[in-house]
Structures are given as structure tokens and as C-alpha cells.
N, C-alpha and C. Protein backbone atom coordinates (compact mmCIF):
# COMPACT_ATOMS: atom_id res chain seq x y z
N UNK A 1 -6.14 1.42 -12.76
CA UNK A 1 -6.48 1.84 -11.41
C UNK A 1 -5.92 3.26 -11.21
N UNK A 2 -6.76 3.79 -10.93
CA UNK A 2 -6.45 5.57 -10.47
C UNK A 2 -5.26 5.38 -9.14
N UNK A 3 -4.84 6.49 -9.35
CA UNK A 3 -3.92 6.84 -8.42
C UNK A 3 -4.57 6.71 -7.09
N UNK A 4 -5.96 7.23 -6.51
CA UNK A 4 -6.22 7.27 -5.35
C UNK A 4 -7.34 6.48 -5.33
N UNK A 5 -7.35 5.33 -6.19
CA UNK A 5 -8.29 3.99 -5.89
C UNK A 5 -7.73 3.13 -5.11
N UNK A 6 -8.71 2.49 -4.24
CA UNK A 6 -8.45 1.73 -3.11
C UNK A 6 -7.38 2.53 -2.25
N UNK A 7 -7.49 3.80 -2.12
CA UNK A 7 -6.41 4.31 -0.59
C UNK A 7 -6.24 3.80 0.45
N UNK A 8 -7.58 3.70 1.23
CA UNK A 8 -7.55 3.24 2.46
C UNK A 8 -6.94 1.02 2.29
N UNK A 9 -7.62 0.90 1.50
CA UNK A 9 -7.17 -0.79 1.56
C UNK A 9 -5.35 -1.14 1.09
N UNK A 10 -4.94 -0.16 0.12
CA UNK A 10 -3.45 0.02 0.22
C UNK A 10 -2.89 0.24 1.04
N UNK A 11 -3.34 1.49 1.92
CA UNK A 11 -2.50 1.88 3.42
C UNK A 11 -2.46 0.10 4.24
N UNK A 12 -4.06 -0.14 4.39
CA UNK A 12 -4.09 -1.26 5.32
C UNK A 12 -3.20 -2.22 5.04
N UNK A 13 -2.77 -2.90 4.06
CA UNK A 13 -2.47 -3.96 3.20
C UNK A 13 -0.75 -3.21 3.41
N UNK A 14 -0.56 -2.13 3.44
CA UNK A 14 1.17 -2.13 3.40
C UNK A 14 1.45 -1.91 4.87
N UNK A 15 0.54 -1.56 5.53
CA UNK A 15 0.88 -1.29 7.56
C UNK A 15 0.84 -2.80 7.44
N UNK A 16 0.48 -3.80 7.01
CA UNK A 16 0.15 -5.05 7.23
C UNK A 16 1.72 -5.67 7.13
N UNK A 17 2.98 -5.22 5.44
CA UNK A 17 3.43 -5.80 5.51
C UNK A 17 4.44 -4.78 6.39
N UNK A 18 4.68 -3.63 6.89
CA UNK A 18 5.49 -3.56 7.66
C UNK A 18 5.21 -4.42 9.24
N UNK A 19 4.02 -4.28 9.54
CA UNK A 19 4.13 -4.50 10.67
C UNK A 19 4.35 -6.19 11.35
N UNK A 20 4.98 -7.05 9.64
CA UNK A 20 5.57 -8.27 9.81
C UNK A 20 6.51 -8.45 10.47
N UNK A 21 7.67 -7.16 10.41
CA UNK A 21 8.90 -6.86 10.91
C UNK A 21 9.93 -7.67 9.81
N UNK A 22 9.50 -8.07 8.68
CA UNK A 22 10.16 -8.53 7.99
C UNK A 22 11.58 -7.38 7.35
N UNK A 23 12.21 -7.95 6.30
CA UNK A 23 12.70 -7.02 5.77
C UNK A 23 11.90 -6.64 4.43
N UNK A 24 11.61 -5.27 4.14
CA UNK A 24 10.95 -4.80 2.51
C UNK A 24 12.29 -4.56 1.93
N UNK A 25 12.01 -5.61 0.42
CA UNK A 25 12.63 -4.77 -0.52
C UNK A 25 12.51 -3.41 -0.52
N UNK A 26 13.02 -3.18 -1.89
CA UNK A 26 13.04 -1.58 -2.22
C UNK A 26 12.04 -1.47 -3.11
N UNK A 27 11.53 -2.05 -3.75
CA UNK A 27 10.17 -2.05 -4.60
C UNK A 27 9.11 -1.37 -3.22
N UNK A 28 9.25 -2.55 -2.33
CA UNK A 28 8.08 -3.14 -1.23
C UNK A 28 8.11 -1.08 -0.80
N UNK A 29 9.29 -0.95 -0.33
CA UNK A 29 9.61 0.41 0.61
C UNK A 29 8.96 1.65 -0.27
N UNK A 30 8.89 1.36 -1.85
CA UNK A 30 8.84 2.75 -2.67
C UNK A 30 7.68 3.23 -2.32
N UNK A 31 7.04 1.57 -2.86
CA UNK A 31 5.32 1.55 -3.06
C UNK A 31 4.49 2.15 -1.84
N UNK A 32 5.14 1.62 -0.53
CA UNK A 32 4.03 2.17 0.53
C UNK A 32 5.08 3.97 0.66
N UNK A 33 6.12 4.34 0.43
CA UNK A 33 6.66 5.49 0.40
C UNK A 33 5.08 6.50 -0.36
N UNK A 34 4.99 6.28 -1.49
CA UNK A 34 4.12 6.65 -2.93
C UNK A 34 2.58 6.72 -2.16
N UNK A 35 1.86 5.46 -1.55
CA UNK A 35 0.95 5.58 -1.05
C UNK A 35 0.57 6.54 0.33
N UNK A 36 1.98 6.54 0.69
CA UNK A 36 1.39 7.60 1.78
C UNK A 36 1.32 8.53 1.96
N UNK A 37 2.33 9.23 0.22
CA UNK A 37 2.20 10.87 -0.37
C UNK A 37 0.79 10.94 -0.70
N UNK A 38 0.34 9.77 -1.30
CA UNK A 38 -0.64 9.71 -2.10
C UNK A 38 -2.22 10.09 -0.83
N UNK A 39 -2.03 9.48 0.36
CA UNK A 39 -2.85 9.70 1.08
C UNK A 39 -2.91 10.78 2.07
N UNK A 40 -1.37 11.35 1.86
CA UNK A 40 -1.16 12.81 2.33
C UNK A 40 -2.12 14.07 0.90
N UNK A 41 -1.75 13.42 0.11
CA UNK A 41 -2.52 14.17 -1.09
C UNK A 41 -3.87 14.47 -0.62
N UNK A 42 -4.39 13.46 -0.60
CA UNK A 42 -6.35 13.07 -0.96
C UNK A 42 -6.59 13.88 0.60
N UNK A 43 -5.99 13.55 1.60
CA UNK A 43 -6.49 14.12 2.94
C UNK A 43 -6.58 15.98 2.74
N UNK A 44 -5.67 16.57 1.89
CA UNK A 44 -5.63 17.78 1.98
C UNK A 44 -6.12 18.33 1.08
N UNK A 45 -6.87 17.12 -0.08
CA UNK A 45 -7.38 17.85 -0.96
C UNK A 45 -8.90 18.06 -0.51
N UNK A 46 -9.33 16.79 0.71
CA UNK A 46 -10.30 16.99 1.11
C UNK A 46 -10.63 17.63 2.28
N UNK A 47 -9.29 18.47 3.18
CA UNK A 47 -9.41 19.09 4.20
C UNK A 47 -10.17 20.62 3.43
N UNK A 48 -9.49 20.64 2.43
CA UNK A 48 -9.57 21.98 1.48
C UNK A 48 -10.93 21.82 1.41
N UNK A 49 -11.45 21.05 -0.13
CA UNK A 49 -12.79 20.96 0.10
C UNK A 49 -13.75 20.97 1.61
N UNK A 50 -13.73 20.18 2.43
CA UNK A 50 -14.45 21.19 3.17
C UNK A 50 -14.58 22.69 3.94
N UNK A 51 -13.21 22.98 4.04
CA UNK A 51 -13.42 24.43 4.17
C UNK A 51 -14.04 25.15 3.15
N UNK A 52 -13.99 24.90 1.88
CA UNK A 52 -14.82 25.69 0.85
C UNK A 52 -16.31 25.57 0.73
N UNK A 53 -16.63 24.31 1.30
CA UNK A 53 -17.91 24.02 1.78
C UNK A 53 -19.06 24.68 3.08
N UNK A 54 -17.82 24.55 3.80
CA UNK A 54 -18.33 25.55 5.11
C UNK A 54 -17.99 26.93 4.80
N UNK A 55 -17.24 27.38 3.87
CA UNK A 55 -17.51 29.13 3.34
C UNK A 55 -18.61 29.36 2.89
N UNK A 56 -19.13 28.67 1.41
CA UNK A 56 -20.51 28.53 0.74
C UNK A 56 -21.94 28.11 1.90
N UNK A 57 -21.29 27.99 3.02
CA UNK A 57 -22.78 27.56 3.82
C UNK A 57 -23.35 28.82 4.76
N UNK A 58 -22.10 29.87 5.20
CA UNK A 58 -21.98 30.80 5.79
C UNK A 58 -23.42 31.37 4.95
């Protein structure tokens, strides 16, 4: 599984287990830590891409 496969269903699935109010391990804490660099990643790689898109359309 790629790094930014299934993004959106990871985010959902770990807001899910915080918002148990349980306690997360430290595994539990890394993993959604990792996914949400990971979805800080993809958002700015695709904020980028479209500005380069709307340059080429000019």
C-alpha cells in the first residue's frame, strides 16, 4: 500500500478512534501523527498542482 493510498478513509478511521475518548497507545498516536503529515503532504502537493494548472490555462 502506497503511502497516500486510502488517505481520506485513514484520516476517517483514526478521527474515529480518537473521537472514542479512549486512551491511544503510542503505536495508535504515531500512526494517525504520520497520516496527517501524510495528508498535509498530498493537500499541498495538490494545492501546487493546481496553481500550475491555472498558469498553463492563462
Amino acid at each position: 500500500m502506497g503511502r497516500f493510498t486510502n488517505l481520506p478513509e485513514r484520516l476517517r478511521e483514526q478521527a474515529e478512534m480518537v473521537s472514542d475518548g479512549g486512551i491511544l497507545e503510542l503505536g495508535d498516536s504515531l500512526a494517525i501523527s504520520a497520516t496527517m503529515r501524510d495528508a498535509a503532504l498530498k493537500i499541498e502537493a495538490l494545492e501546487r498542482e493546481v496553481r500550475s494548472i491555472s498558469r498553463k490555462s492563462r
